[in-house]
Protein backbone atom coordinates (compact mmCIF):
# COMPACT_ATOMS: atom_id res chain seq x y z
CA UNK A 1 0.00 0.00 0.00
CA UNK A 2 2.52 2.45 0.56
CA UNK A 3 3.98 1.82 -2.77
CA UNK A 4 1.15 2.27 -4.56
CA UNK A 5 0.68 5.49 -2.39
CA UNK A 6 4.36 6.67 -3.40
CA UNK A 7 3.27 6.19 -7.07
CA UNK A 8 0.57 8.06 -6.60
CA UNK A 9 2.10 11.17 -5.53
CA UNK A 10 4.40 11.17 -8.78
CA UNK A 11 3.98 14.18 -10.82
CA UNK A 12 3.19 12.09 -14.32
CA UNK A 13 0.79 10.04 -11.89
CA UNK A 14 -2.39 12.07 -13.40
CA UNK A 15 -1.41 11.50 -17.29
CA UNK A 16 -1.44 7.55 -16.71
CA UNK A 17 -4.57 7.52 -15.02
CA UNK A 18 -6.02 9.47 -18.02
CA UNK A 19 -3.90 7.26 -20.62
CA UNK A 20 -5.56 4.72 -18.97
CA UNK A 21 -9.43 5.49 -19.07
CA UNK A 22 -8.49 6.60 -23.00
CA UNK A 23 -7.76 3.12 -24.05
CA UNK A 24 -10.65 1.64 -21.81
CA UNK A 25 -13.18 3.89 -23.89
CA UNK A 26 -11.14 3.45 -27.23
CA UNK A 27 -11.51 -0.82 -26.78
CA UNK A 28 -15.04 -0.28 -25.43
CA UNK A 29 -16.27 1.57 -28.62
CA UNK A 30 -14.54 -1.21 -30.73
CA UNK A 31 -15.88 -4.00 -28.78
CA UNK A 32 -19.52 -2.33 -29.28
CA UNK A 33 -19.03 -1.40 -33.24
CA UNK A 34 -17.65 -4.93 -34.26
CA UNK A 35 -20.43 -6.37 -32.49
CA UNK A 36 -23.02 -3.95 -34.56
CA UNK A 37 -21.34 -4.90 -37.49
CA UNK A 38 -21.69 -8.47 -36.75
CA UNK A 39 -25.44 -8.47 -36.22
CA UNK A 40 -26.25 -6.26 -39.39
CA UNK A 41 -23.46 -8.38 -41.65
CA UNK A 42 -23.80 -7.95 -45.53
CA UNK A 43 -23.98 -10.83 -47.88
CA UNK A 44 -21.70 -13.65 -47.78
CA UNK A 45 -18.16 -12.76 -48.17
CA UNK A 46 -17.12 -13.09 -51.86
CA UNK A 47 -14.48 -15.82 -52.51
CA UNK A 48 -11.63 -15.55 -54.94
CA UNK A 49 -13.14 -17.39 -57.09
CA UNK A 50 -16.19 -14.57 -57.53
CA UNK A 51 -13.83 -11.61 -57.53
CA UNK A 52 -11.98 -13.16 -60.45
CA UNK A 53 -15.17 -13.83 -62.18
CA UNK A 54 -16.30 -10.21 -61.36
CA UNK A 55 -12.72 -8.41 -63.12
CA UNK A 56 -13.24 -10.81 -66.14
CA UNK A 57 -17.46 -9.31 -66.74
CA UNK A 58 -15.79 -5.76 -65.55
CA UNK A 59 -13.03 -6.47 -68.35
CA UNK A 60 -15.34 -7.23 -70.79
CA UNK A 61 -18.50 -4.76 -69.91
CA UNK A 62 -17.31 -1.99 -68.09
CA UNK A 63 -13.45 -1.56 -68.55
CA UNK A 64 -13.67 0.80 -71.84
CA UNK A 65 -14.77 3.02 -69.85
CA UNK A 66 -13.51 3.19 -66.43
CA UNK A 67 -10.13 1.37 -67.29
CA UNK A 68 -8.77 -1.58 -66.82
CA UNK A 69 -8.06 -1.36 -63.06
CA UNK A 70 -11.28 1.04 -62.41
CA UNK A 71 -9.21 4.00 -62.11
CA UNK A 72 -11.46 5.37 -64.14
CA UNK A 73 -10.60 7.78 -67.52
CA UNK A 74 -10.83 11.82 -67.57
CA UNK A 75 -14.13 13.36 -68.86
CA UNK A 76 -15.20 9.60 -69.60
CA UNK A 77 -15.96 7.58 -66.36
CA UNK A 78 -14.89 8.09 -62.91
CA UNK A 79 -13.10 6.05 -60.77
CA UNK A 80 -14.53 3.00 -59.05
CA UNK A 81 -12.09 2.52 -56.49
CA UNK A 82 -13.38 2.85 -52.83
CA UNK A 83 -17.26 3.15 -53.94
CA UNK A 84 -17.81 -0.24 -52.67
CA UNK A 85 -19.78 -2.92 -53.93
CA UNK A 86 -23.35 -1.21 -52.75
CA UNK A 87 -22.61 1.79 -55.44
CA UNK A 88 -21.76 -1.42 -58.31
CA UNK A 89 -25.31 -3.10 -57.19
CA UNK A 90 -27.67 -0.13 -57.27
CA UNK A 91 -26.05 0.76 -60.86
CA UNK A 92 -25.99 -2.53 -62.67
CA UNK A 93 -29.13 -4.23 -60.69
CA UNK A 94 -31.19 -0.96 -61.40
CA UNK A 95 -29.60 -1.24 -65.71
CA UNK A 96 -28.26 2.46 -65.18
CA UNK A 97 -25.14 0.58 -66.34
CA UNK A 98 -23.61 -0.09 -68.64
CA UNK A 99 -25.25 3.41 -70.39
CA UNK A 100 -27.22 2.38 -73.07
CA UNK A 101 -26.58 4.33 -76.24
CA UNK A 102 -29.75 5.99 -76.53
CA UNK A 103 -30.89 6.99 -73.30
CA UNK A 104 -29.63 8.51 -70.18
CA UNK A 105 -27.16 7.36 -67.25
CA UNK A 106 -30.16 8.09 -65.28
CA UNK A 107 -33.17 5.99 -66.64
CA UNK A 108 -33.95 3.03 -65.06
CA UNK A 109 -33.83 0.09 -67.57
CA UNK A 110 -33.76 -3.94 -67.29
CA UNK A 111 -30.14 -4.81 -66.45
CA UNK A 112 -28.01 -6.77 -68.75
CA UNK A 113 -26.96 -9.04 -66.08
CA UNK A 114 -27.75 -11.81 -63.34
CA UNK A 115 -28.17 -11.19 -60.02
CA UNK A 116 -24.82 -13.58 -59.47
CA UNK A 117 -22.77 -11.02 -62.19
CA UNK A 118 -23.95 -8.21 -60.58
CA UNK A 119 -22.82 -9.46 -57.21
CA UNK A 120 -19.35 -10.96 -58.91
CA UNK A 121 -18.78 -7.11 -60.28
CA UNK A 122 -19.42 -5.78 -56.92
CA UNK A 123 -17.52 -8.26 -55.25
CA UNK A 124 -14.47 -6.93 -58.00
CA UNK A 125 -14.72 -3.93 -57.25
CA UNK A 126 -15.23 -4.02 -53.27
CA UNK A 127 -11.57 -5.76 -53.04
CA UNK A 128 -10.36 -3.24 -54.95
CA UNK A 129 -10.55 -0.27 -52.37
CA UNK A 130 -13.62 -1.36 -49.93
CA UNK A 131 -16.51 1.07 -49.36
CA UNK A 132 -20.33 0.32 -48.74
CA UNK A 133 -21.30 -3.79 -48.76
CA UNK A 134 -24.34 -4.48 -50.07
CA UNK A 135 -27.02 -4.47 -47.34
CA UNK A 136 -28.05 -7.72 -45.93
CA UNK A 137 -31.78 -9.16 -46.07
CA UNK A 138 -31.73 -8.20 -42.19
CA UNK A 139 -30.51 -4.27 -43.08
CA UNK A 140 -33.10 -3.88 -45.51
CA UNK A 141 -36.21 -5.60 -43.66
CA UNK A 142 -39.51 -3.74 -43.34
CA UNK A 143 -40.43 -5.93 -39.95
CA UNK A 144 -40.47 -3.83 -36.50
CA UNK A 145 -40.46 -0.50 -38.90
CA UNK A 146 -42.36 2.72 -37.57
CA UNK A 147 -44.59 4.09 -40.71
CA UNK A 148 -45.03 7.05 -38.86
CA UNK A 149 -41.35 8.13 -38.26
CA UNK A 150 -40.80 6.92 -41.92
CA UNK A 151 -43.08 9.25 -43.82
CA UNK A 152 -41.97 12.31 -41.56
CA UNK A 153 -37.97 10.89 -42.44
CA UNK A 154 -39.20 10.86 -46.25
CA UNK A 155 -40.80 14.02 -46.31
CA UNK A 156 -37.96 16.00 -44.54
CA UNK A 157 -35.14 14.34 -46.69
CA UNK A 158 -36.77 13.20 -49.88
CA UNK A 159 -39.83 14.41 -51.03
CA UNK A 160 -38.57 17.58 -52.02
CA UNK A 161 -37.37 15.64 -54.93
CA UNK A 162 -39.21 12.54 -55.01
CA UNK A 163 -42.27 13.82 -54.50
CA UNK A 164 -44.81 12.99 -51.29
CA UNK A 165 -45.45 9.23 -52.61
CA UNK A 166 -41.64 8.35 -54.19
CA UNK A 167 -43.51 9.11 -58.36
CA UNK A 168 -40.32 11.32 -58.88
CA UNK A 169 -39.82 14.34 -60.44
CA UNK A 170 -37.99 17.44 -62.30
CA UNK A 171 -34.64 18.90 -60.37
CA UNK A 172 -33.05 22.13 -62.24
CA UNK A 173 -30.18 21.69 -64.86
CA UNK A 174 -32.00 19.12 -66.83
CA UNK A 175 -31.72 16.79 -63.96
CA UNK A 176 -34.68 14.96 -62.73
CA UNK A 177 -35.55 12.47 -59.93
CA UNK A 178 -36.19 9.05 -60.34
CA UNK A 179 -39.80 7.24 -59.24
CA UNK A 180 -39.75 4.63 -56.55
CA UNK A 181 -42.28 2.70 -57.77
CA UNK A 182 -39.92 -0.10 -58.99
CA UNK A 183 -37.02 0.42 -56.46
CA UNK A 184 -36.28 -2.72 -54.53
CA UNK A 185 -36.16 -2.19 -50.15
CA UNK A 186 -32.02 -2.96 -51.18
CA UNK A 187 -31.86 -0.50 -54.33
CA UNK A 188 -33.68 2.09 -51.86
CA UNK A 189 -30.92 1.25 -48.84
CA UNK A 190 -28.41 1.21 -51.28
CA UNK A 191 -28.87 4.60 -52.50
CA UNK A 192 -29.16 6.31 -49.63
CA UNK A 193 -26.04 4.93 -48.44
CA UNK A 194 -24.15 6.15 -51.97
CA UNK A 195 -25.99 9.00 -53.27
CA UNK A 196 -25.93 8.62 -56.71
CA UNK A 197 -26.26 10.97 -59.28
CA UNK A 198 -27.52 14.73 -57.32
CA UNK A 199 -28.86 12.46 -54.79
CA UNK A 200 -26.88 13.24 -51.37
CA UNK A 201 -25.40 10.86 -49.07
CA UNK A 202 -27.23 10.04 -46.17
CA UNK A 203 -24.73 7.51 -43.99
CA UNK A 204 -25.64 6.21 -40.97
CA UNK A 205 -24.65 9.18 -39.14
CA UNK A 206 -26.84 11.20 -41.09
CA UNK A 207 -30.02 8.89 -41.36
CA UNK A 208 -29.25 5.76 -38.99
CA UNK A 209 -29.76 2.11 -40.17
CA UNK A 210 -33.15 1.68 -38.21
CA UNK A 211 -34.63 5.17 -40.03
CA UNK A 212 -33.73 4.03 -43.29
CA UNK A 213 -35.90 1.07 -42.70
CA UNK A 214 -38.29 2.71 -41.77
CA UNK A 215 -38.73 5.15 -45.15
CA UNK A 216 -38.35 1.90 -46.57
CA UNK A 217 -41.15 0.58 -45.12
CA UNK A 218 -43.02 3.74 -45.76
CA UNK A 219 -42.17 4.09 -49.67
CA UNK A 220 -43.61 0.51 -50.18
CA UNK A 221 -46.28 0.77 -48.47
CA UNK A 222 -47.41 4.18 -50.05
CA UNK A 223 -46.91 2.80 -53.15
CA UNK A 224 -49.14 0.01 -52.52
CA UNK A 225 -52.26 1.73 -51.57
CA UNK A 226 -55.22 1.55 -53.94
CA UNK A 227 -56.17 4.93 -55.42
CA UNK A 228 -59.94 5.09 -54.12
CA UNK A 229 -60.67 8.65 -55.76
CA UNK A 230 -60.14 7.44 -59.41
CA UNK A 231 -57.65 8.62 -61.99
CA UNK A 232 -54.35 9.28 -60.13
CA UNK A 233 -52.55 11.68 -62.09
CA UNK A 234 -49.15 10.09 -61.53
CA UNK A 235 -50.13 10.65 -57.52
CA UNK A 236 -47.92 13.67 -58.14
CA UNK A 237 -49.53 15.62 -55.20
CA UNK A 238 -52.24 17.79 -55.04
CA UNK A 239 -51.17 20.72 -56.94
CA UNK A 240 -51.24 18.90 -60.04
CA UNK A 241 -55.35 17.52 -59.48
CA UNK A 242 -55.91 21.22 -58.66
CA UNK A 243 -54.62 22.46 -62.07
CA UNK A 244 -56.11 19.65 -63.65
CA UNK A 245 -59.18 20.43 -61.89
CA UNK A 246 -59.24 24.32 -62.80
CA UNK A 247 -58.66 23.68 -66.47
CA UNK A 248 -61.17 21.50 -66.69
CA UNK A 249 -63.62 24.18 -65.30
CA UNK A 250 -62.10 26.51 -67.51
CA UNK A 251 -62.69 24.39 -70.45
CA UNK A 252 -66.18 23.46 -68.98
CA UNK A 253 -67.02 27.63 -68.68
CA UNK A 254 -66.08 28.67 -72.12
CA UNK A 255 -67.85 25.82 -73.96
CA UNK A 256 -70.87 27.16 -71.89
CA UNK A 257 -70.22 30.75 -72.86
CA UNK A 258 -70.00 29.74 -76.55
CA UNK A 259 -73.16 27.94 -76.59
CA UNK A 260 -74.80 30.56 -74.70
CA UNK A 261 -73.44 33.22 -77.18
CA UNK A 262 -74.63 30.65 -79.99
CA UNK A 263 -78.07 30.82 -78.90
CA UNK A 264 -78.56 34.09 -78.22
CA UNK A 265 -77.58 35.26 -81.58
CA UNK A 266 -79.50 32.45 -83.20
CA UNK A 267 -82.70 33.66 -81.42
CA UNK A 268 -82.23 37.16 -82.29
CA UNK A 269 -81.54 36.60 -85.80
């Protein structure tokens, strides 16, 4: 005891307590994260035997443009490096790419390959520089979701360009966003994890895994409500029904002024 209360009186005494409670928090926080990480795991791990079938599809498909080691070429294609295999999935599985040669990056189309390609490219590209997995079934679940917290999450961070029930819609500079309506729970996850195109990043600082499952949850089950009232107009919101509306009237009132004018002239005559 009286050594320990010799040691204790030493002038660097405070700086090794404080050393000491540093490292206990620093292993505590990686003790808690790797076991986060465990519970919401991606995919299987790709095998060697994947990644090399993903570089030979990315030779064949995708190199031309974004070089042979997806370093990507100047005022052609970026680099892939470090986008992770989450950016590769939402691209290929939603047939953004490869660019067809008539439409735009942007427009959804049916992919050119498998599911299993897909996740070989990915896989090719994740082991190049790591980045975003592709979520698991588990990350991308709708079960235990809040609706509620999901359509005010949706309509602070996404409706402004997705409009109120995810049918898309115009952005400026020619740009425009996508509609929902065919987006996959994992396409949805996986772009708000990448951002592509003008769409921001929303990581799991920003929007945590639990809230994106919860727009998630909210976007399909918007989409699948019946539309009780009739026609829907795209379901682009109510400003568009009320323009609709008021040029029908509009239409309505000077058909009736015509055939009023029509008849009173026809009388008098």
């Amino acid at each position: 005891m009286s050594w320990i209360t010799a040691r204790r009186r030493h002038p660097a005494a405070g700086y090794v307590v404080v050393a000491f409670v540093l490292v206990l928090i620093g292993v505590g926080y990686a003790v808690v994260t790797s076991s986060g990480n465990a519970s919401a795991s991606s995919p299987a791990a790709a095998n060697a035997a994947q990644i090399v079938r993903g570089r030979n599809l990315f030779l064949a498909t995708c190199a031309t443009c974004h070089g042979q080691f997806a370093q990507g070429q100047q005022n052609i294609a970026p680099s892939l490096i470090g986008v992770g295999a989450a950016a590769v999935d939402f691209q290929v599985s939603t047939g953004r790419m490869p660019p067809g040669e008539a439409s735009a990056e942007n427009d959804r189309k049916p992919p050119r390959f498998t599911t299993a390609e897909t996740h070989a490219i990915a896989a090719y590209i994740q082991s190049l520089g790591g980045g975003p997995p592709i979520p698991s079934a588990a990350q991308v679940s709708s079960a235990g979701a809040n609706l509620g917290l999901g359509q005010r999450l949706f309509v602070a961070n996404c409706a402004a360009c997705h409009n109120f029930v995810g049918a898309g819609g115009a952005l400026t500079n020619g740009k425009f966003a996508p509609s929902l309506v065919e987006s996959t729970p994992t396409q949805i996850y996986e772009a708000m994890l990448t951002g592509p195109e003008a769409m921001p990043v929303f990581n799991d600082l920003t929007v945590t895994p639990q809230e994106k499952r919860d727009i998630i949850a909210y976007v399909t089950q918007v989409r699948a409500e019946p539309n009780p009232g009739g026609f829907s107009l795209g379901r682009v919101g109510p400003v568009t029904e009320g323009l609709v509306a008021f040029l029908g009237l509009l239409l309505f009132m000077v058909l009736a002024a015509l055939w009023i004018t029509a008849k009173h002239r026809k009388a008098h005559e």
